[in-house]
Structure formats: structure tokens, C-alpha cells
Protein backbone atom coordinates (compact mmCIF):
# COMPACT_ATOMS: atom_id res chain seq x y z
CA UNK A 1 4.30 0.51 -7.66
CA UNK A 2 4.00 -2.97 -6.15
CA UNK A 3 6.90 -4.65 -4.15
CA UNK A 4 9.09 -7.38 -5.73
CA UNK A 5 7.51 -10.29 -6.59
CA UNK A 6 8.31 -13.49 -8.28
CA UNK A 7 6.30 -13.75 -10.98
CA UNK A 8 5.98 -17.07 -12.79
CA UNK A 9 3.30 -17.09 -15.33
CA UNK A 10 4.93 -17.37 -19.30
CA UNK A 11 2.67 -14.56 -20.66
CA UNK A 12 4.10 -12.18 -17.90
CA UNK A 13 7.42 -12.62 -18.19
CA UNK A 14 7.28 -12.16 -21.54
CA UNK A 15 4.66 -8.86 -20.90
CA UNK A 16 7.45 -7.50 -18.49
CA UNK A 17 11.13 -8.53 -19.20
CA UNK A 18 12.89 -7.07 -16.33
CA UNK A 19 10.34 -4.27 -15.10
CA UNK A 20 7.88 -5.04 -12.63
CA UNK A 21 4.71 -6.09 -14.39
CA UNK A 22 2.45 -4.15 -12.32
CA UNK A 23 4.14 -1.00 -13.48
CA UNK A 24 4.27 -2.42 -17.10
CA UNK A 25 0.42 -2.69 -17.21
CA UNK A 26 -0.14 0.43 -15.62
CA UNK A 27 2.08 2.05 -17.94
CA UNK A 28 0.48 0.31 -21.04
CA UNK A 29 -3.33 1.01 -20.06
CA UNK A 30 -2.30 4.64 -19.92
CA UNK A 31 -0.75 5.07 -23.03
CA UNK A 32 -3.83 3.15 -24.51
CA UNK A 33 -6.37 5.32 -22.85
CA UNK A 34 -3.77 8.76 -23.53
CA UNK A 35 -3.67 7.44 -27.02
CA UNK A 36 -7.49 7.37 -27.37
CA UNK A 37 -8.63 10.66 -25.68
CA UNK A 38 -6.05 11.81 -28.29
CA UNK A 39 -8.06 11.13 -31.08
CA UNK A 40 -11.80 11.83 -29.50
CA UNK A 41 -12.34 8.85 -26.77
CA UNK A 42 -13.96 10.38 -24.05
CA UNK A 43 -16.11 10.67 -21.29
CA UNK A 44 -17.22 9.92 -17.98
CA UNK A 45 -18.12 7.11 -18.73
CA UNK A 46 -15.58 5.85 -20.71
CA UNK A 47 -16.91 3.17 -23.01
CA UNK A 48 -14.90 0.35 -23.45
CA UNK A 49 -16.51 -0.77 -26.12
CA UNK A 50 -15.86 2.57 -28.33
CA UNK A 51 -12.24 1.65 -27.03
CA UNK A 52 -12.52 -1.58 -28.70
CA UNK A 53 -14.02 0.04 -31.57
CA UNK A 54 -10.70 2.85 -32.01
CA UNK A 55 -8.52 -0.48 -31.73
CA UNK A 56 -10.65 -1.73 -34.24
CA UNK A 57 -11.34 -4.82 -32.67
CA UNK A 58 -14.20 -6.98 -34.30
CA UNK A 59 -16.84 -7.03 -30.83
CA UNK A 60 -19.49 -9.40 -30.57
CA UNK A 61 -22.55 -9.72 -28.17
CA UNK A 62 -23.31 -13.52 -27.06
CA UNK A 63 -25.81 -15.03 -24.63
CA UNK A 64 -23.77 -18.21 -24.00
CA UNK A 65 -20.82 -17.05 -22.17
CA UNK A 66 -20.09 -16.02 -18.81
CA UNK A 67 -19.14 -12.42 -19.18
CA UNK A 68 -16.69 -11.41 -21.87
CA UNK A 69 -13.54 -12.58 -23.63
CA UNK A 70 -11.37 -12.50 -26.43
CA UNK A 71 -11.35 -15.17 -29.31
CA UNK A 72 -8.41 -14.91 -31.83
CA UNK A 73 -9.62 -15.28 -35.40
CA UNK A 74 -7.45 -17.40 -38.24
CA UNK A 75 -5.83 -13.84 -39.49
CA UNK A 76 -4.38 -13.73 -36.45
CA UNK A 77 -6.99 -11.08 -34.96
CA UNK A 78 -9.06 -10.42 -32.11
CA UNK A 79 -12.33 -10.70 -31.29
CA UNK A 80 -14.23 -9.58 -28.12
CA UNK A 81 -17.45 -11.10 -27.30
CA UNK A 82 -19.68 -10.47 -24.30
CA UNK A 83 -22.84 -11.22 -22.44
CA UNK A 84 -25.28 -8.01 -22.66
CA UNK A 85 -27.57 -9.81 -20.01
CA UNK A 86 -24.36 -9.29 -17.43
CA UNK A 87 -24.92 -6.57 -14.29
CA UNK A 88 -23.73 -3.07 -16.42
CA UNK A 89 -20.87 -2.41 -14.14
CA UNK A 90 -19.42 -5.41 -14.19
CA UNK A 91 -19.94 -6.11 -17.98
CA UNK A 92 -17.95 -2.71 -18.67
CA UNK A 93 -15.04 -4.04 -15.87
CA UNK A 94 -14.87 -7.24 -18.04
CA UNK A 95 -14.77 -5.84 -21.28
CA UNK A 96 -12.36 -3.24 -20.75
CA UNK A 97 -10.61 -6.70 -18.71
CA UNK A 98 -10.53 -8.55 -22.37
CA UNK A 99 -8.93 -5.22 -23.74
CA UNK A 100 -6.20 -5.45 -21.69
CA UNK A 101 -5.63 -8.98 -22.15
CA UNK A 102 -4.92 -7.54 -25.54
CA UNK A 103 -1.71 -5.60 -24.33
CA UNK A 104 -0.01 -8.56 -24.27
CA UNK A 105 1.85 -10.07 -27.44
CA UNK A 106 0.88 -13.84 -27.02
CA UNK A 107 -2.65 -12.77 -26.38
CA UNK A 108 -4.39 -14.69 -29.58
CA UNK A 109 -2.68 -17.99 -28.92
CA UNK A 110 -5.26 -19.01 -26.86
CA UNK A 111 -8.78 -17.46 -25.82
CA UNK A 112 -8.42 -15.39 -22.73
CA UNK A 113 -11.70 -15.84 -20.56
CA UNK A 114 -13.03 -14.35 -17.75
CA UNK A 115 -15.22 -16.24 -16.27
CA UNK A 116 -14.88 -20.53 -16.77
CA UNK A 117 -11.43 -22.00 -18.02
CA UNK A 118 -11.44 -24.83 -15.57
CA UNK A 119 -8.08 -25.67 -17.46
CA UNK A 120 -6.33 -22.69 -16.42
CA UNK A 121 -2.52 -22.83 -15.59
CA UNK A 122 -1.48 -22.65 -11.55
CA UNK A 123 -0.28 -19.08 -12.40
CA UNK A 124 -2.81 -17.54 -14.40
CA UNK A 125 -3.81 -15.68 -11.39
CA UNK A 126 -1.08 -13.25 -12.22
CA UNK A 127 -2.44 -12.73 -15.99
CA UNK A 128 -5.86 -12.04 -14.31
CA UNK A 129 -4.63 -9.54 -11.76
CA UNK A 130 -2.79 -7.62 -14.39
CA UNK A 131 -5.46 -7.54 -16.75
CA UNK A 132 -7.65 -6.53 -13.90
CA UNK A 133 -5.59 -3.44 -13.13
CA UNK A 134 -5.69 -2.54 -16.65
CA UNK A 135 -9.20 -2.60 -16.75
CA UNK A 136 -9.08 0.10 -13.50
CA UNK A 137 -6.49 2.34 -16.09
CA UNK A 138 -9.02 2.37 -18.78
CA UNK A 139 -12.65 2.62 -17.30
CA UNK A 140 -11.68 5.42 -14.45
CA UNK A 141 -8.15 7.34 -16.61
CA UNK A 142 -5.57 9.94 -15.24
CA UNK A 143 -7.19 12.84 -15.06
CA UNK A 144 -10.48 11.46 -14.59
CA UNK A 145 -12.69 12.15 -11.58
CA UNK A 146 -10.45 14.58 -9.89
CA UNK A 147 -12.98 15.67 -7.97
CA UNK A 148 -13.10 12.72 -6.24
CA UNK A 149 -9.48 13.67 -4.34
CA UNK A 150 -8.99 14.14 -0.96
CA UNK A 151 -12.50 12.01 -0.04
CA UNK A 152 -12.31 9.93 3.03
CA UNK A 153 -11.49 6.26 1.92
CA UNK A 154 -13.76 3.51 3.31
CA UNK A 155 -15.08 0.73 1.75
CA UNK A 156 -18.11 1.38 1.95
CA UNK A 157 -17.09 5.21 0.37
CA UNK A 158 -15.87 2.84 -2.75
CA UNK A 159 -18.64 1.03 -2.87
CA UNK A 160 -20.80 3.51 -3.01
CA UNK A 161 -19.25 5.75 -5.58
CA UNK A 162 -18.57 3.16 -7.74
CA UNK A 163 -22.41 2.64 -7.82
CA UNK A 164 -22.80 6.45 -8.76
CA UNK A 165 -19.83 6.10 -11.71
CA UNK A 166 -20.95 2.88 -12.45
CA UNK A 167 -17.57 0.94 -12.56
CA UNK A 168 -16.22 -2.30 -11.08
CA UNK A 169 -15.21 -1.98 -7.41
CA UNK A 170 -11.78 -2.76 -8.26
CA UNK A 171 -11.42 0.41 -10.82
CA UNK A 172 -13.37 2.46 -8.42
CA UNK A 173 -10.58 1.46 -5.38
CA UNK A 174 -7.64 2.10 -7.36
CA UNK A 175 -8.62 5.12 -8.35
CA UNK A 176 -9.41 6.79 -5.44
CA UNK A 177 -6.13 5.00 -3.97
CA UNK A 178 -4.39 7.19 -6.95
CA UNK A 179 -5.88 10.70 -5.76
CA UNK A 180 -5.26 9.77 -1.86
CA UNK A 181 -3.33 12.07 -0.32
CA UNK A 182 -3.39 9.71 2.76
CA UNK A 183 -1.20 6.78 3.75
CA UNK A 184 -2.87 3.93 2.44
CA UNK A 185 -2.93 1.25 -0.56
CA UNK A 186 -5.24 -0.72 -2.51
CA UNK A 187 -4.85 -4.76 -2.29
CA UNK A 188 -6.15 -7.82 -3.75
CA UNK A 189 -5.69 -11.13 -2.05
CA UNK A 190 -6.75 -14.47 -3.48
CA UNK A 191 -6.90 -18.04 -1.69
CA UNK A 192 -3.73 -19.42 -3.23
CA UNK A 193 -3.06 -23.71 -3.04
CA UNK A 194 -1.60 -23.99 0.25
CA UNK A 195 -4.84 -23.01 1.55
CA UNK A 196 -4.07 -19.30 2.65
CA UNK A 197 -4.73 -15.77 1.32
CA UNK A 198 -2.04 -14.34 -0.03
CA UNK A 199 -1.34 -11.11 -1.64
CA UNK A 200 -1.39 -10.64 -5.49
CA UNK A 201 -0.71 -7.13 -5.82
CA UNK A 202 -0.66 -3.88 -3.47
CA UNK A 203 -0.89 -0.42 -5.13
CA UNK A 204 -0.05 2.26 -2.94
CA UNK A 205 -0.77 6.16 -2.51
CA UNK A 206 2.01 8.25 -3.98
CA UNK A 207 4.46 8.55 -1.90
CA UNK A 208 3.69 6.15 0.98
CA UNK A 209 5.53 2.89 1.11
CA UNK A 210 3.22 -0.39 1.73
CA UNK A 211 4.61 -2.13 5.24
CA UNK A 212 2.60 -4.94 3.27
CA UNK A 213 4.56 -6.47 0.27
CA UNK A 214 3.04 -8.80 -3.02
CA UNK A 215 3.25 -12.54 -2.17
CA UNK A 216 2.78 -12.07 1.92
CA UNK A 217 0.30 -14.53 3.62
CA UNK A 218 -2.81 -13.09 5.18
CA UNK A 219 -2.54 -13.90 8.68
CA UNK A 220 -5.59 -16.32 9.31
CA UNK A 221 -7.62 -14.47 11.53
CA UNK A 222 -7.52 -11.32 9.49
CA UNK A 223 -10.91 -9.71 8.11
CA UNK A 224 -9.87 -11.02 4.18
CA UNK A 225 -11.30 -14.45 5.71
CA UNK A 226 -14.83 -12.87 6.74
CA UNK A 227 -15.30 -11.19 3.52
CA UNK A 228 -15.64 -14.61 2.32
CA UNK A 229 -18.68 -14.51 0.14
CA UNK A 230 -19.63 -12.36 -2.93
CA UNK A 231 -20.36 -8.68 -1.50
CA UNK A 232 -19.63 -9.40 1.80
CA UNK A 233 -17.45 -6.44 3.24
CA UNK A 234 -15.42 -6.71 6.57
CA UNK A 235 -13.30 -4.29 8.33
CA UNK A 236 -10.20 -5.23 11.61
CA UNK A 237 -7.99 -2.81 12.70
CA UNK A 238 -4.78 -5.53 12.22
CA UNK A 239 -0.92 -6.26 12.32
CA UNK A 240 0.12 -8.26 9.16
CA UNK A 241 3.92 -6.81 10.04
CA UNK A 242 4.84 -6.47 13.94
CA UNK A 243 4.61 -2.45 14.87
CA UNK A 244 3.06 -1.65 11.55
CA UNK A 245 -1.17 -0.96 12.61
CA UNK A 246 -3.22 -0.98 9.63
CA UNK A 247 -6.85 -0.23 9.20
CA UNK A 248 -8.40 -3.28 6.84
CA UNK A 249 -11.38 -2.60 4.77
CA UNK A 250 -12.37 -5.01 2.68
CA UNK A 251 -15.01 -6.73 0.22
CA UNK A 252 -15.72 -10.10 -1.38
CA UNK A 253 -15.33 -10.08 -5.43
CA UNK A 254 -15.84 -12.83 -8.07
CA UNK A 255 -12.59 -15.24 -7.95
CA UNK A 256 -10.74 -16.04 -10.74
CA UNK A 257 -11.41 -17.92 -13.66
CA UNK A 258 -11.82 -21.17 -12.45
CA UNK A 259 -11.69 -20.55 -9.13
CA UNK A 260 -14.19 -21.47 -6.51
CA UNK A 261 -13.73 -19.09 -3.38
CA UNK A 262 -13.96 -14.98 -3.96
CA UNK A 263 -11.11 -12.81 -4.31
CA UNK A 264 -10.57 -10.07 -1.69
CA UNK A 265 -10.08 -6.20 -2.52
CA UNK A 266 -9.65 -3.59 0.09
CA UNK A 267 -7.88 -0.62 1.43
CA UNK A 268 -5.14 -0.76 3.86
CA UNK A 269 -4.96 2.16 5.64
CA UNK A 270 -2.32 3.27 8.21
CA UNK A 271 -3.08 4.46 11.72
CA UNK A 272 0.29 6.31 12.39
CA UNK A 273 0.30 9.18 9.81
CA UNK A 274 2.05 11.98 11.05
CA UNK A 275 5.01 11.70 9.57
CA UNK A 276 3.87 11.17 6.17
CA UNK A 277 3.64 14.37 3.39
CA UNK A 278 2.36 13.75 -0.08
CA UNK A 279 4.45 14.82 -3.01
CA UNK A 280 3.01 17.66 -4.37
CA UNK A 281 2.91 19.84 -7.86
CA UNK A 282 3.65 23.43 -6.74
CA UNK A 283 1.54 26.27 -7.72
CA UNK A 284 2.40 29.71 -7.87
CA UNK A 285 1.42 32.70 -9.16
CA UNK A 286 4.32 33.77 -11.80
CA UNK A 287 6.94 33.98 -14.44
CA UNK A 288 8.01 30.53 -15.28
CA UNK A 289 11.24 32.01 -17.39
CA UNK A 290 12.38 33.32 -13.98
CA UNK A 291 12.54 30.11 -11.91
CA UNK A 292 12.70 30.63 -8.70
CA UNK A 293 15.10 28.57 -5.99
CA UNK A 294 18.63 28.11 -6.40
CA UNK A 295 20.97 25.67 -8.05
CA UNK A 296 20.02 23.52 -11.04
CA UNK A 297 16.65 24.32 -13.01
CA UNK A 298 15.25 22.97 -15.71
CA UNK A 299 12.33 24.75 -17.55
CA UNK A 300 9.79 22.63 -19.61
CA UNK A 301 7.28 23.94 -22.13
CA UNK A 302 5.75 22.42 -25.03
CA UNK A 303 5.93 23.07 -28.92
CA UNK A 304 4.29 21.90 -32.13
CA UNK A 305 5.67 19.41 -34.19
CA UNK A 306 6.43 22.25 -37.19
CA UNK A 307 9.81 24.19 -37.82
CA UNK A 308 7.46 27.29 -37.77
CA UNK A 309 8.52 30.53 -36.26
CA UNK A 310 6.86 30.27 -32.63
CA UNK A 311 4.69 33.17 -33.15
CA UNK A 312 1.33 34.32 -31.09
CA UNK A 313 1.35 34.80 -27.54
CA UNK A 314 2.11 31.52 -26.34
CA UNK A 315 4.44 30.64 -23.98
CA UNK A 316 7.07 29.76 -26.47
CA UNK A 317 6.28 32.50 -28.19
CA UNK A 318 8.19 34.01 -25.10
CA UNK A 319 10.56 32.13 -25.13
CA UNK A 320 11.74 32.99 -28.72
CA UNK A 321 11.85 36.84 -28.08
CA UNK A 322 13.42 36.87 -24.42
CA UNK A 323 15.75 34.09 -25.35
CA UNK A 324 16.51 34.31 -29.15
CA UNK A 325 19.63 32.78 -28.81
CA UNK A 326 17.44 29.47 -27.41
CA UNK A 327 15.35 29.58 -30.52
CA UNK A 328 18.48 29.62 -32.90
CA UNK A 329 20.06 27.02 -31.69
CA UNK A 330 16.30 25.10 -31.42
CA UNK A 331 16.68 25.71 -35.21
CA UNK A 332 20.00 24.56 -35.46
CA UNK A 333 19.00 21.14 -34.14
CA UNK A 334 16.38 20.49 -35.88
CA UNK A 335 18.13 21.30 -38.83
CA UNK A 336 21.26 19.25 -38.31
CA UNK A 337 18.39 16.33 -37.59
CA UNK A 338 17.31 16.70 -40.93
CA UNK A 339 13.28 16.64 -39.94
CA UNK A 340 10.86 18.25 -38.65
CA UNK A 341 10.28 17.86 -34.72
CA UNK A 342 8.44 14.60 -33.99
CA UNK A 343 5.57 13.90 -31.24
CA UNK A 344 7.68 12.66 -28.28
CA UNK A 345 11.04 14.76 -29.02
CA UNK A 346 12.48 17.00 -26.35
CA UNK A 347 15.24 19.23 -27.34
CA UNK A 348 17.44 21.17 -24.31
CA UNK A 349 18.99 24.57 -24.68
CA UNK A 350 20.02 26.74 -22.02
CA UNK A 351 18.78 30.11 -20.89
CA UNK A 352 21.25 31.21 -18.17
CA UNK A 353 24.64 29.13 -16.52
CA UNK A 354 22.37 27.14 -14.32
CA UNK A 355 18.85 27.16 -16.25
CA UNK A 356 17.95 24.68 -18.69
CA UNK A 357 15.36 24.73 -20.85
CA UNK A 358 13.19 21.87 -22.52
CA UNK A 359 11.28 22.13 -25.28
CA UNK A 360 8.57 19.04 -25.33
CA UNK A 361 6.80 18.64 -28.87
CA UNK A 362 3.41 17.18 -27.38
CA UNK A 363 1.49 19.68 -29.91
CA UNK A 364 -0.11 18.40 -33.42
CA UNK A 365 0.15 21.40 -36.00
CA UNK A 366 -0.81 24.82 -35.16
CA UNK A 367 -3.74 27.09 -35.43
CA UNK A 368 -7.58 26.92 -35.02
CA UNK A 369 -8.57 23.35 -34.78
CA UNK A 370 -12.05 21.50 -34.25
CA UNK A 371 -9.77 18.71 -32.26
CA UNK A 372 -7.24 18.80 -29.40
CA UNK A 373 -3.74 19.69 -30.40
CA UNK A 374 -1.87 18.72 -27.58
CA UNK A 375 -1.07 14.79 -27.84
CA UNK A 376 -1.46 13.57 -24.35
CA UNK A 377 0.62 10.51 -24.86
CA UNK A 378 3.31 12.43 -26.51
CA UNK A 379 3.31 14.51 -23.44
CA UNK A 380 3.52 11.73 -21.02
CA UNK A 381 7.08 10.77 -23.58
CA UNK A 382 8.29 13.90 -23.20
CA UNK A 383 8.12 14.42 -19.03
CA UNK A 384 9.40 10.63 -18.74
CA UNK A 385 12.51 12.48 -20.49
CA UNK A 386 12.46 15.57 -18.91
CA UNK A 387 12.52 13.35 -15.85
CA UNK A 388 15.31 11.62 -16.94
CA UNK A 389 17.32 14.83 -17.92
CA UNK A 390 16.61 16.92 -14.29
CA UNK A 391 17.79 13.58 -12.53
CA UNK A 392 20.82 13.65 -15.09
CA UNK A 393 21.71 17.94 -13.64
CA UNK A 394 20.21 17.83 -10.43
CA UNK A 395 17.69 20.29 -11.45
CA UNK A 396 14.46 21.36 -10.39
CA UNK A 397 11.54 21.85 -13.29
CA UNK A 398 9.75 24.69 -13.65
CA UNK A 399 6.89 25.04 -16.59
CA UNK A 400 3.89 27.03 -17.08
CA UNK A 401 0.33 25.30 -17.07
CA UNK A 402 1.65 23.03 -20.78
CA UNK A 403 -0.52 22.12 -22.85
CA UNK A 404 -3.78 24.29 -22.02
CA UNK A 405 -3.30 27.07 -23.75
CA UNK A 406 -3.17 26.37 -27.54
CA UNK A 407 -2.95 22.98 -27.05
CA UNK A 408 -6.07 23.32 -25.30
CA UNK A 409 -5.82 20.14 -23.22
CA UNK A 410 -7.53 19.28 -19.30
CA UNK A 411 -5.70 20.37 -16.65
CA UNK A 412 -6.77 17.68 -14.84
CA UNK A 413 -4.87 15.29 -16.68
CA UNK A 414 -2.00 17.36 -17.82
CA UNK A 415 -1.39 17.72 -13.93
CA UNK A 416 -2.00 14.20 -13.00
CA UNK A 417 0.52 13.16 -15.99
CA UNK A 418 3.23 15.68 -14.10
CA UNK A 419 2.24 14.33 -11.02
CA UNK A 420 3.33 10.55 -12.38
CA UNK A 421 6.06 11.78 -14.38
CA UNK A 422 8.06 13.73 -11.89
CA UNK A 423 6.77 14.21 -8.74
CA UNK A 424 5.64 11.04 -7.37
CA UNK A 425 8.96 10.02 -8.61
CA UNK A 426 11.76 12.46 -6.97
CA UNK A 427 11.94 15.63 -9.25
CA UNK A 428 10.71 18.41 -7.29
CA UNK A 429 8.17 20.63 -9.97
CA UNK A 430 6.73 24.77 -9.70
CA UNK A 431 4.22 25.31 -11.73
CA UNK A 432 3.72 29.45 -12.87
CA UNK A 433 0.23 30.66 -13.61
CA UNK A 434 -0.06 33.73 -14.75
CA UNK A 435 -0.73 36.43 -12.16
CA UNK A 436 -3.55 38.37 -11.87
């Protein structure tokens, strides 16, 4: 989501090969947290520490240290200690910070602290602002909050609701910056050597593209330098590229580990906005096995991971008796495979010259169940390759609400995960409720 940057730092490069880190962590924190609520984690509020608890991760509580971090045992473990006398908000942000420190392979060859290594490498910076992100992706999820969309973004909006949620300031920002449907991105800057603010990352609303790009210098008299203290909040209606107003909003957080002068997070927020238009999930009332539009379609729906007869009165169920040809040759696959359909497999048929269909096994078993049977994270799998395969044909998707039905999975998040999947990234998606 952020522009091109040249990273440096040994652990990120190694984190990111050729993707852009940013994207990386996001993606990895979301897997992590879809993998969780899979198997129970919940909330608001999500508990990092039952997170680090389902990783099974040893945790600790210690009055001698600044805040939290991760200490790698002689088995070649973690374990996360942490101050309980730390504010609660920011002891969650920095314990859900140590966890994603964990995402990354080299983390126990050296203790990862936030909060004192004087000793720290000239780059680190870039570990910390990755780790910090992932800490947003765990303590506020997709599909969290959702009612929180479409509020008017101010700083001091954020810092009030993050007060109410009780969650970092950072987590609370890129949240909200996630369910804008306004032009406008999150941003961190951080005095760098040379004596300037620059920018570490910029995460913008879907579909708007930052004028301001990762690695740009602050110009000097911008409001980043008044919010130069702790809590201290500015706001300057600015120019950091010519003809490109921006609205800054901004707030003083703890810098760095080792660092002496606060980091600065803050909206950017543009002043010309009429030509911009969200992408959007469309919702109609309707029959999802009659797509509507012309040309290529594509039409996703999910399935358990059995070879049994897709019976009830599901929407696969509907499938097999409108389409039986489509369910044969769903059986012929899976038997030429040789196994039964795995969690993250998507298997294409066709139900007409120019309409596709997808089946997307995102659903444990079948039947009753105490637990969720749709597998959010296989889900997520499964549109990254739907994705891939409408791209591939040109096609539009078309799908019914997935997941919430049997599956019985949140809305909320199986929309947001469509949302990330496909729309915010070019494949233009109907979704058919039933009518009436």
C-alpha cells in the first residue's frame, strides 16, 4: 500500500524479498489474526496476550523493563515479557508490537525491545515501523469495528475513539484510514540523521493514491515539527508536493527505541475530492447463478473440504442441481487429484460459454457444529486466487453472501476480506442476497 521505498535494514529484506514490506506485514498480521478467530480468538478487545497464548508463546510479566519485548530462549523459542504497571493501551500496542516482531524468521537472534536498545542499528527504524503496523492488524482486525466507517477523520476523532476501544493511537488511525471512504492516508514520520522528518510509511484509503510517497522530507515548517512533544497534536492546511493541498492532522508519539525526539502520526487528508470514488462491493437483491452484466463472469461460492454430495439448501447445494454437469466434473477433479479438497483449493468449472464458476473450499466439515466452519484464512487463499483467475478471463465475480450461511461466519469480515481481495485491487464484484 505504501510507495517504493528503499529499504535497508537486514531483517527486512529478508522479511520481504521482492514485495514491498509494508504489504508483507500487513499481509502476515492478517493471516495471524484470520488464523486465530479461526480457532476461537475473539473479541473487541482483542487480547494480545490470548494471541500469544494460541501461538503458544511462553509470556512473562516483569517490573524492570520499559514496556514489552521478546527474549529468545536456548531451544530456540520465544518469550514475551512485559511491564503490567505500563498505561493499558499502550501495554496492549506493545505486546501485540513484540508479536509481530515474531513474524519475522531471524526474530530470536537477538532480543527485540521496545523501549531502550541504545545499540540499535541506523535502520532499525524500519523493523519498528513494520512491527508497529502489525500491531494495528492484530489489536483493531478486518472486520472489526465496522461501525466505525464512514466517521469524519480528525485527529482528535482518533484520539478520542481510541480512548473508547482502548488501543494505541497508531492502531486506532490505521484503522479508521482502512474503512475511509474519503481521500486521505495515515503517516508516520520520524526525525531521521540529517536532522529532518522524513516519512517512514504512508497507508492510504482504498483507492486513493498518496501525492505523498515513503522516504519524502517534511518540509520544515510543516505542523509534524509542532507536534513535537509526547501528546502534543497540531493541524496546517500544507503543500508537501506543489498543487497537491493536504489537510495535516497530527500527534506526538513515543520515538523509537533509542531515540530521543517523538515520532509523528497523522492523517493527511486531501482538499480537492471530487473526482475521487471509492471502490465498492456491490449489493443487490438476487440470483447469483444468473450474473448479471455482459462479457466475462466468474461466479465464486464456497464448499467444505469433504467429497460429500452438496446436499441441504445451501448455495452449492444449487449449484449441484441447476448445474449437474458442474458438480461431475467437480468430482472428476477431485478424483483425478487423488484427495479430498483441501482448505485453500479453488477448483473452476463452467456454467455457460462466458460464466465461470469457482468453487472456494474455505469450509471445515459439514453439519451442526459448536465452532465456526468457515476458515477465514482459507477464504482470504481462495479470493487471492479467484483474483488471480478473473484477471486471467477478464471476468467480473459474482457470489452470494459466502461463508454466512453454513459456514456461519461475520459478514463484516467476510466483506472486508472481498473488499481486500478484489475490489480494492481491480476486479469489479456483485454480491446477490436473497430477495425478499
Amino acid at each position: 500500500m505504501a510507495k517504493k521505498f528503499h529499504w535497508t535494514n537486514r531483517s527486512v529484506m529478508a522479511f520481504a524479498g521482492q514485495r514491498d514490506p509494508v504489504e508483507v506485514m500487513e499481509a502476515k498480521a492478517r493471516e495471524l489474526a484470520l488464523k486465530a478467530k479461526d480457532d476461537g480468538w475473539g473479541g473487541p478487545p482483542f487480547d494480545p496476550l490470548a494471541l500469544a497464548q494460541w501461538l503458544k508463546m511462553p509470556v512473562e510479566a516483569r517490573g524492570d523493563i520499559p514496556d514489552a519485548r521478546t527474549v529468545p530462549t536456548s531451544g530456540g523459542g520465544l518469550v514475551l515479557e512485559y511491564n503490567p504497571m505500563r498505561p493499558r493501551g499502550r501495554l496492549r500496542f506493545s505486546i501485540a508490537h513484540e508479536i509481530a516482531h515474531s513474524l519475522f524468521a531471524d526474530c530470536a537472534e537477538e532480543i527485540r525491545n521496545r523501549g531502550g536498545d541504545a545499540t540499535a542499528a541506523a535502520d532499525s527504524w524500519q523493523l519498528e515501523v513494520l512491527c508497529n503496523i502489525g500491531a494495528a492488524e492484530l489489536l483493531m482486525p478486518l472486520g472489526s469495528f465496522s461501525n466505525l466507517a464512514g466517521q469524519i477523520l480528525s485527529i482528535k476523532s482518533v484520539m478520542d475513539l481510541r480512548k473508547s476501544f482502548d488501543v494505541s493511537v497508531e492502531a486506532c488511525l490505521i484503522r479508521l484510514i482502512k474503512l475511509s471512504r474519503t481521500p486521505c492516508a495515515a503517516f508516520c514520520a520520524s526525525m531521521h540523521d540529517d536532522g529532518h522528518y522524513k516519512v517512514d510509511y504512508v497507508i492510504p484509503t482504498p483507492g486513493w493514491t498518496s501525492p505523498v510517497s515513503v522516504g519524502q522530507k517534511v518540509p520544515d515548517n510543516s505542523a509534524v515539527a509542532e507536534a513535537n512533544a509526547i501528546g502534543f497534536t497540531a493541524i496546517g492546511e500544507e503543500e508537501w508536493i506543489a498543487g497537491k493541498p493536504l489537510r495535516v492532522e497530527c500527534v506526538g508519539l513515543a520515538p523509537y527505541p533509542g531515540g530521543v525526539v517523538p515520532r509523528v502520526v497523522g492523517l493527511l487528508i486531501a482538499t480537492e475530492q471530487a473526482q475521487f470514488r471509492p471502490p465498492e462491493i456491490i449489493e443487490v437483491d438476487g440470483d447469483a447463478l444468473e450474473p448479471r452484466g455482459k462479457g466475462p463472469r466468474l461466479v465464486a461460492h464456497v464448499i467444505p473440504d469433504t467429497n460429500t454430495v452438496w446436499g441441504g439448501n445451501g448455495f452449492a447445494s444449487q449449484v449441484r442441481r441447476r448445474f449437474p454437469d458442474v458438480w461431475s466434473r467437480f468430482k472428476k477433479d477431485t478424483i483425478e487429484a487423488r484427495r479430498l479438497p483441501a482448505l485453500g483449493d479453488v477448483f473452476i468449472g463452467m456454467l455457460d460459454n462466458n460464466i465461470s464458476v469457482a468453487h472456494m473450499v474455505a469450509q471445515h466439515g459439514i453439519g451442526a457444529s459448536r465452532s465456526l466452519r468457515l476458515r477465514y484464512a482459507a477464504l482470504a487463499q481462495c479470493l487471492s486466487e479467484v483474483r488471480e483467475k478473473a484477471q486471467q478471463l477478464g471476468a467480473t465475480v459474482h457470489m452470494p453472501r459466502v461463508g454466512t450461511g453454513h459456514g456461519g461466519a461475520s459478514w463484516d469480515i467476510v466483506r472486508e476480506l472481498i473488499s481486500e481481495e478484489l475490489v480494492d485491487k481491480g476486479v469489479a464484484t456483485t454480491v446477490y442476497r436473497p430477495p425478499g
